[in-house]
PDB file of N, CA and C in Angstrom:
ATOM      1  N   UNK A   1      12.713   9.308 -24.471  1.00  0.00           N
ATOM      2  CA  UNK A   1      11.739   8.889 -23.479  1.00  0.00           C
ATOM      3  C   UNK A   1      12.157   7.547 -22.895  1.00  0.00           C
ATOM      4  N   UNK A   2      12.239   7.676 -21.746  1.00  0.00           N
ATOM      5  CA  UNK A   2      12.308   5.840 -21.129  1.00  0.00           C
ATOM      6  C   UNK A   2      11.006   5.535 -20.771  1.00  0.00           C
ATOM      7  N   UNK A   3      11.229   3.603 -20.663  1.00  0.00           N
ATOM      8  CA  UNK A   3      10.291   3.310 -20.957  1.00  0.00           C
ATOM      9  C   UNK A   3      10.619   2.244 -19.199  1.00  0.00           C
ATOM     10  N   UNK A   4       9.803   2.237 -18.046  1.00  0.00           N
ATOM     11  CA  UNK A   4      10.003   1.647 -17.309  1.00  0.00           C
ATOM     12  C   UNK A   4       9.514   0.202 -17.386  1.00  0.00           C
ATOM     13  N   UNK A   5      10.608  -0.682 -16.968  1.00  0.00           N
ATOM     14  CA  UNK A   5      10.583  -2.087 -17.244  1.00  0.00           C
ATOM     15  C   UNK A   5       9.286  -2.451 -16.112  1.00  0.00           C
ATOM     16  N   UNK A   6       8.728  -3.642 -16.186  1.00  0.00           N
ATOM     17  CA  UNK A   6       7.924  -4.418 -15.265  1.00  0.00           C
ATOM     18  C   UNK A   6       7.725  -4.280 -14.188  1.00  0.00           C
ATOM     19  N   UNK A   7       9.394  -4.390 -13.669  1.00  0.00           N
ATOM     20  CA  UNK A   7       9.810  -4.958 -11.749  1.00  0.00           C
ATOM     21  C   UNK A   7      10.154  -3.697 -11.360  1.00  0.00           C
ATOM     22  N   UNK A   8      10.323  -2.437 -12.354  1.00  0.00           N
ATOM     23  CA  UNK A   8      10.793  -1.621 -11.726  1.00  0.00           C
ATOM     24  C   UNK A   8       8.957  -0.697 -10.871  1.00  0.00           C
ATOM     25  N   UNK A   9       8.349  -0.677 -12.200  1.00  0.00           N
ATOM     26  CA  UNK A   9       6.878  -0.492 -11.856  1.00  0.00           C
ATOM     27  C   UNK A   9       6.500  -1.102 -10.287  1.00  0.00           C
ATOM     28  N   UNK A  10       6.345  -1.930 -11.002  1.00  0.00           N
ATOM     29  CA  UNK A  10       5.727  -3.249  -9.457  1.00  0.00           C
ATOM     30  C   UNK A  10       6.581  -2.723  -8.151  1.00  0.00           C
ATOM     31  N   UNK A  11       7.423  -2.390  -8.399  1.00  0.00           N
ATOM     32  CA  UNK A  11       8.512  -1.849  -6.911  1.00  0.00           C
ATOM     33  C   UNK A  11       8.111  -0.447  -6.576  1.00  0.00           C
ATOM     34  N   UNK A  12       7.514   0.721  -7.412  1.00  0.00           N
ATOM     35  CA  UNK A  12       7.448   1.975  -6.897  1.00  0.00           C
ATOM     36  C   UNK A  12       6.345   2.334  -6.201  1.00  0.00           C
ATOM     37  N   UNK A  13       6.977   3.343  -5.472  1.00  0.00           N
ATOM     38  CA  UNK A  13       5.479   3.811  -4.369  1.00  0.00           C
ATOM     39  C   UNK A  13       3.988   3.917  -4.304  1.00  0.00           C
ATOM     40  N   UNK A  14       3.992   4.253  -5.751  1.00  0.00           N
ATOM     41  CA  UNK A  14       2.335   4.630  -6.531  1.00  0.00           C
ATOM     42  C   UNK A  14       1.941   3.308  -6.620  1.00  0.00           C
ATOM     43  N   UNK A  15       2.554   2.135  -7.074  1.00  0.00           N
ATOM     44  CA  UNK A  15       1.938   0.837  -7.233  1.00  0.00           C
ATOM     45  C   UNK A  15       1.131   0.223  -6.306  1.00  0.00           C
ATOM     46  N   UNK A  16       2.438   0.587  -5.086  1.00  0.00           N
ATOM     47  CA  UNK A  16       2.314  -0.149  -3.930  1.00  0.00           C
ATOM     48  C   UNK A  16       1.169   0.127  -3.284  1.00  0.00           C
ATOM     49  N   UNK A  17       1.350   1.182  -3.293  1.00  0.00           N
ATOM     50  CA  UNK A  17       0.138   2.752  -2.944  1.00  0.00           C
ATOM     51  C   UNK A  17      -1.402   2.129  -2.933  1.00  0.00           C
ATOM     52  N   UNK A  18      -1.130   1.695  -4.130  1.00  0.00           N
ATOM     53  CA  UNK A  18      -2.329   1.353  -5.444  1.00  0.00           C
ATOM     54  C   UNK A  18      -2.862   0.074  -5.013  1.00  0.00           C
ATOM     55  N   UNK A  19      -2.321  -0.660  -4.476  1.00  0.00           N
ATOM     56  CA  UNK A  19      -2.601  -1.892  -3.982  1.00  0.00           C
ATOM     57  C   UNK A  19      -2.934  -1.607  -2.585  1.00  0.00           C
ATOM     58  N   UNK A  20      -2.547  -1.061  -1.984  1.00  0.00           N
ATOM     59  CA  UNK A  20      -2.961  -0.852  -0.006  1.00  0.00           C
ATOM     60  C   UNK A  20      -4.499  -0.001  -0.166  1.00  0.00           C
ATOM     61  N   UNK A  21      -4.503   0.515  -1.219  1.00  0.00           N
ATOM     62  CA  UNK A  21      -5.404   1.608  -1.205  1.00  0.00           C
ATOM     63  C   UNK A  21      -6.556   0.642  -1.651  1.00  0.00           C
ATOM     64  N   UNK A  22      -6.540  -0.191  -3.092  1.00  0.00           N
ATOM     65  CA  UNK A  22      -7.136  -1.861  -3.048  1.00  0.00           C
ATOM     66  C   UNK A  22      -8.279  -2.396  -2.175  1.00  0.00           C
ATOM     67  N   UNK A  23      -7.174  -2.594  -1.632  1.00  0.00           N
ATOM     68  CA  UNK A  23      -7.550  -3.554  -0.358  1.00  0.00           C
ATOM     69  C   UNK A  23      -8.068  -2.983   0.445  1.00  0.00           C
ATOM     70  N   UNK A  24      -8.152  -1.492   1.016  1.00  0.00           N
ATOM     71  CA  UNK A  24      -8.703  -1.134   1.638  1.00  0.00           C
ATOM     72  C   UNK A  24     -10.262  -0.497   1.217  1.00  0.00           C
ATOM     73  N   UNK A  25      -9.978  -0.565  -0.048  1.00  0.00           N
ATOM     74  CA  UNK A  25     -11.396  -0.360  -0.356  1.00  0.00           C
ATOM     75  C   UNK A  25     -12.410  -1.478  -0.105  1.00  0.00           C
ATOM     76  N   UNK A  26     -11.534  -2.905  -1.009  1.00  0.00           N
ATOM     77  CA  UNK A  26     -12.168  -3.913  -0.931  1.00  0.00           C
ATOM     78  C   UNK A  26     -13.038  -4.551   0.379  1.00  0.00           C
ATOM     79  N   UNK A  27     -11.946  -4.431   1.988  1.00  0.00           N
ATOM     80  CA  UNK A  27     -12.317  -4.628   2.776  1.00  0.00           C
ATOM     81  C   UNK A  27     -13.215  -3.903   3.619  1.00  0.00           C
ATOM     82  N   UNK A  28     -13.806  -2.639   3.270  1.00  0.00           N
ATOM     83  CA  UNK A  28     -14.850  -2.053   3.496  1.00  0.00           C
ATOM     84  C   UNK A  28     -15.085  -2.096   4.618  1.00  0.00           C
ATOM     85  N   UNK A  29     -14.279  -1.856   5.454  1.00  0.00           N
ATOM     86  CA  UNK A  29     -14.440  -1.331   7.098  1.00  0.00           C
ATOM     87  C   UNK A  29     -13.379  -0.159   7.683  1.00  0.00           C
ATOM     88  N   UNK A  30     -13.911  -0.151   8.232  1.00  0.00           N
ATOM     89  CA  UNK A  30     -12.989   1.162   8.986  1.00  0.00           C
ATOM     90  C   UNK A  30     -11.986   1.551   9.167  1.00  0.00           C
ATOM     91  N   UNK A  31     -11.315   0.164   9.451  1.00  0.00           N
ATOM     92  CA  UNK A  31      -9.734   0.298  10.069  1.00  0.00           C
ATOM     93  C   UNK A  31      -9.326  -0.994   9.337  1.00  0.00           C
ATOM     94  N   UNK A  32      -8.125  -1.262   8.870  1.00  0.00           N
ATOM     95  CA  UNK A  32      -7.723  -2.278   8.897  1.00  0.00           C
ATOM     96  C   UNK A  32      -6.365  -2.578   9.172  1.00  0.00           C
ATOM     97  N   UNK A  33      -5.969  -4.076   9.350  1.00  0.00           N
ATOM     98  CA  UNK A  33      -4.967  -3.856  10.149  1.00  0.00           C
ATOM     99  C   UNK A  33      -3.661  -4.397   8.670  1.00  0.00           C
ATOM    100  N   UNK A  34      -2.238  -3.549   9.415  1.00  0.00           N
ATOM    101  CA  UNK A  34      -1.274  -3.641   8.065  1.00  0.00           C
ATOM    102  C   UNK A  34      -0.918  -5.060   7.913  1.00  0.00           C
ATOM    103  N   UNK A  35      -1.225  -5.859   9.206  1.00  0.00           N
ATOM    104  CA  UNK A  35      -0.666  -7.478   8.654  1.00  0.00           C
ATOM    105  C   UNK A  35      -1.614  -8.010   7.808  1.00  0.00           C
ATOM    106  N   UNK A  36      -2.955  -7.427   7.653  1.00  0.00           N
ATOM    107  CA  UNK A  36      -3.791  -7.988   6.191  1.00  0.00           C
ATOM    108  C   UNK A  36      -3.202  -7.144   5.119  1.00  0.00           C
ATOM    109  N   UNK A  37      -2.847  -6.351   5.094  1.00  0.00           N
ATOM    110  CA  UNK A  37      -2.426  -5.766   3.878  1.00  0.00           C
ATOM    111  C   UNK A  37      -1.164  -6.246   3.651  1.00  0.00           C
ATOM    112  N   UNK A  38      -0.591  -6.603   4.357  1.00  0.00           N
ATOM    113  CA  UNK A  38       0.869  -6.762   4.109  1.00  0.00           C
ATOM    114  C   UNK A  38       0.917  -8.716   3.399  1.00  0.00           C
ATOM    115  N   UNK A  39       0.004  -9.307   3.892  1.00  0.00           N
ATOM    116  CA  UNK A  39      -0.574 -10.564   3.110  1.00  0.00           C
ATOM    117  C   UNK A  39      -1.263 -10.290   2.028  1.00  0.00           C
ATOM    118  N   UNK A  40      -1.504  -9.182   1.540  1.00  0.00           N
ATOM    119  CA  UNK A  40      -2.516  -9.430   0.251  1.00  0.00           C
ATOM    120  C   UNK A  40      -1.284  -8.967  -0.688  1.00  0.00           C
ATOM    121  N   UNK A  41       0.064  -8.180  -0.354  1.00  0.00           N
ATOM    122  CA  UNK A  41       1.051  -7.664  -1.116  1.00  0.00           C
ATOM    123  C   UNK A  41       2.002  -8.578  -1.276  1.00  0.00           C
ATOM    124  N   UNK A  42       2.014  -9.999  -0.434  1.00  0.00           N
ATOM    125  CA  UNK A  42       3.058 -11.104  -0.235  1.00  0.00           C
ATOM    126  C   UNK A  42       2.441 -11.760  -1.632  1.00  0.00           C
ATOM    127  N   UNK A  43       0.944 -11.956  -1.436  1.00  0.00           N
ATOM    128  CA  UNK A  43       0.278 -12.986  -2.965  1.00  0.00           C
ATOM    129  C   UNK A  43       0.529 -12.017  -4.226  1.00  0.00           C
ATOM    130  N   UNK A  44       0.819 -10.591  -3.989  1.00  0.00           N
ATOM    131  CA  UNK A  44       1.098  -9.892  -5.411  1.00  0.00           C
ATOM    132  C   UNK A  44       2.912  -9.720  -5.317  1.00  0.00           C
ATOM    133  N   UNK A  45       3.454 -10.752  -4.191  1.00  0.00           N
ATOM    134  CA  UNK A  45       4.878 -10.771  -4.922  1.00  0.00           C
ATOM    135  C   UNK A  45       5.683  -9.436  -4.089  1.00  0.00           C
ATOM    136  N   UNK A  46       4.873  -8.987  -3.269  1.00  0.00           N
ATOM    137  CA  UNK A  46       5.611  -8.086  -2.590  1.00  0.00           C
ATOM    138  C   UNK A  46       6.115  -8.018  -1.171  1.00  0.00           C
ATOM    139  N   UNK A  47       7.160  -8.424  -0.935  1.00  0.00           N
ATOM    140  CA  UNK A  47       7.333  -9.222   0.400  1.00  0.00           C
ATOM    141  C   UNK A  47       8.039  -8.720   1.748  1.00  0.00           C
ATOM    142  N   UNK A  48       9.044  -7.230   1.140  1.00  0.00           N
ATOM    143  CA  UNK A  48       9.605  -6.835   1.957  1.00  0.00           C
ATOM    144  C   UNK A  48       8.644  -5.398   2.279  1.00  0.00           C
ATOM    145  N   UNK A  49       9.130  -5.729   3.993  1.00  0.00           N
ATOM    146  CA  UNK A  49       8.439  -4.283   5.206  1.00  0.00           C
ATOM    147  C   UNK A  49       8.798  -3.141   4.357  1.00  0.00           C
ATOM    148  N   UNK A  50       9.709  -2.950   3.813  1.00  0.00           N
ATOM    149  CA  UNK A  50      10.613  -1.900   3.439  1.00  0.00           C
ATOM    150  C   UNK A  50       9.501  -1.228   2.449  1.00  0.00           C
ATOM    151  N   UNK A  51       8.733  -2.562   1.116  1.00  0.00           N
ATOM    152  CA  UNK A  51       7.902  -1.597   0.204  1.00  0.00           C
ATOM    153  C   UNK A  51       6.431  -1.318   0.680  1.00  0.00           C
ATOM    154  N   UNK A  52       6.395  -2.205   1.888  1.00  0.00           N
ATOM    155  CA  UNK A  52       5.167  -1.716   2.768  1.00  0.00           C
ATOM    156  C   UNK A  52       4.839  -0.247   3.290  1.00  0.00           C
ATOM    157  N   UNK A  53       6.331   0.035   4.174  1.00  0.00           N
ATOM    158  CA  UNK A  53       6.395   1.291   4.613  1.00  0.00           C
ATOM    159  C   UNK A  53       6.232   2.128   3.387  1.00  0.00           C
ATOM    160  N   UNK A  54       7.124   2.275   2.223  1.00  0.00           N
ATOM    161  CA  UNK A  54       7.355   3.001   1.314  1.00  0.00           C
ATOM    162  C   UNK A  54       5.715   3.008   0.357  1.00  0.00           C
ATOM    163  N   UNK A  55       4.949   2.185   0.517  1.00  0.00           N
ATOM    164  CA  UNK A  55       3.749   2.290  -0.023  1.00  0.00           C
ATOM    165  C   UNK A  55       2.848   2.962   1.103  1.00  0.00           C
ATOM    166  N   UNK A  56       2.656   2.716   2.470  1.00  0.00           N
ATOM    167  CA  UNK A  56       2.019   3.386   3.742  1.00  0.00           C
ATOM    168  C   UNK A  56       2.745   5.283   3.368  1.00  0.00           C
ATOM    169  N   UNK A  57       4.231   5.264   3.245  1.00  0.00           N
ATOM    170  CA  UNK A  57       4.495   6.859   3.309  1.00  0.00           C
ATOM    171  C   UNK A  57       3.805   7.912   2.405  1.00  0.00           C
ATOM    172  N   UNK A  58       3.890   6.813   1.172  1.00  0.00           N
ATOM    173  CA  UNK A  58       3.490   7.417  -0.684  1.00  0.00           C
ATOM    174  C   UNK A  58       1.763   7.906   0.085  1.00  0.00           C
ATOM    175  N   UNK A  59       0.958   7.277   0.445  1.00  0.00           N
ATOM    176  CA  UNK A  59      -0.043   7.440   0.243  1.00  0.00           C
ATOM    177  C   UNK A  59      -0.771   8.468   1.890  1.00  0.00           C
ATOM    178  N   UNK A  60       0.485   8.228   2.892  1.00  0.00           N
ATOM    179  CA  UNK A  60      -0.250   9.586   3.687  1.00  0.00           C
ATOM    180  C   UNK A  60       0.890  10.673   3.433  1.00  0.00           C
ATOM    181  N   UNK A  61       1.573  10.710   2.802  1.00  0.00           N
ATOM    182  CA  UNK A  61       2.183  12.126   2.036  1.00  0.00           C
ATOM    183  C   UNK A  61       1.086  12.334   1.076  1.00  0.00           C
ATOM    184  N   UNK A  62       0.329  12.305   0.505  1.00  0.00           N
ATOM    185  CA  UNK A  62      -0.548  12.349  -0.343  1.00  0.00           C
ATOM    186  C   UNK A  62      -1.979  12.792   0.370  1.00  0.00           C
ATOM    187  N   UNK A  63      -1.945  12.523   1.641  1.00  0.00           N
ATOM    188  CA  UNK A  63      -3.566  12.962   2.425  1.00  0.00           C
ATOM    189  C   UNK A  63      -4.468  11.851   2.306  1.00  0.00           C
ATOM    190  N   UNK A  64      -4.089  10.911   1.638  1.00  0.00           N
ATOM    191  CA  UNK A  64      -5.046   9.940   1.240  1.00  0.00           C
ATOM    192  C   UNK A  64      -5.346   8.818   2.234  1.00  0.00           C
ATOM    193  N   UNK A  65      -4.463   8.347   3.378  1.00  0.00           N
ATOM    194  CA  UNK A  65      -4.898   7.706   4.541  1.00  0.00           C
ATOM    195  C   UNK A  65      -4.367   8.414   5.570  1.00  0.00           C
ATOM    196  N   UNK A  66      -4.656   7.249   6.787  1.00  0.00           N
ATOM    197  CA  UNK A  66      -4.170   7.773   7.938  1.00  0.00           C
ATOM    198  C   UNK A  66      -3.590   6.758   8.633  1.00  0.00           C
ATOM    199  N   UNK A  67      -2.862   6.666   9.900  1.00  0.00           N
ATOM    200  CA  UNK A  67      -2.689   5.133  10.576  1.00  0.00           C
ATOM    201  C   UNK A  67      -2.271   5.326  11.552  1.00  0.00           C
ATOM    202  N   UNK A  68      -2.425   4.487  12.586  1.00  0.00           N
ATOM    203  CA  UNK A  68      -2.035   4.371  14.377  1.00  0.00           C
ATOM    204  C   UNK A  68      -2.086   3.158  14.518  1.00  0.00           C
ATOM    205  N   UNK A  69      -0.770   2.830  15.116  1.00  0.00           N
ATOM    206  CA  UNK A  69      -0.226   1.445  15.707  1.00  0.00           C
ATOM    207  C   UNK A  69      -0.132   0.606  14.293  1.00  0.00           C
ATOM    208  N   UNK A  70      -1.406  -0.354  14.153  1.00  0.00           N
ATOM    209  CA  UNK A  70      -0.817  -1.186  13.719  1.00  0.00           C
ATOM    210  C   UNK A  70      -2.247  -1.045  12.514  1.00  0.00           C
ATOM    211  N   UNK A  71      -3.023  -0.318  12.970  1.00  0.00           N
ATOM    212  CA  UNK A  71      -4.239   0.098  11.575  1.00  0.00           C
ATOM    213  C   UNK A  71      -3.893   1.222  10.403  1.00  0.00           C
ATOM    214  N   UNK A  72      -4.655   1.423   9.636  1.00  0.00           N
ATOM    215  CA  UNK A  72      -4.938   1.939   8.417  1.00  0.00           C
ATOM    216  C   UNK A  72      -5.696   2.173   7.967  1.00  0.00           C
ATOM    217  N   UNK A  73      -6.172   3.367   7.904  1.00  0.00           N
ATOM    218  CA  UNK A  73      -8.159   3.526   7.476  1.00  0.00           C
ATOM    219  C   UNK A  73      -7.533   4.718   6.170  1.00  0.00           C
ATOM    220  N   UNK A  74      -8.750   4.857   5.080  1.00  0.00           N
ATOM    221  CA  UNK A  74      -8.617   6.022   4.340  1.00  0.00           C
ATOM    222  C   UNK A  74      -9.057   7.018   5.021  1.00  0.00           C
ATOM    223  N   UNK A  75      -8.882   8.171   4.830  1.00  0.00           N
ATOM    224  CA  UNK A  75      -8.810   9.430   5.013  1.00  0.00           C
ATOM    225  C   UNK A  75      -9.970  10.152   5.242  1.00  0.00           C
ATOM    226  N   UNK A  76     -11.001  10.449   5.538  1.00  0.00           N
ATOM    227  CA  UNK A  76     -12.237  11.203   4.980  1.00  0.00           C
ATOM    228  C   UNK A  76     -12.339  12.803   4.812  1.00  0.00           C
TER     229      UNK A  76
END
């Protein structure tokens, strides 16, 4: 069995996922926009577009949001 280290966690899609999904609960409106999310993932250490996108893909491959332009709402 392996056992995944820390940084490798903190780097994968589901985490990231896990955190956009967060915040969007937290902020409890409709739409929100990815440059707040993308600041609440800079204070958890996550800094590059790259695990932004890869956390935005994880979670509408999944059905679980949606997004246009530059928003992000969950799914209903």
């Amino acid at each position: 069995m392996m056992v995944a280290n820390s940084n490798s966690v903190k780097s994968s899609a589901m985490y990231i996922g896990y955190l956009i999904l967060k915040e969007l609960k937290e902020k409890n409106s409709e739409k929100v926009s990815i440059y707040d999310v993308s600041k609440v993932l800079k204070k958890k250490g996550i800094s590059s577009s790259r695990q932004l996108v890869l956390g935005l893909s994880f979670l509408y491959s999944v059905d679980i949001v949606e997004f246009e332009e530059a928003n992000v709402w969950i799914k209903k």
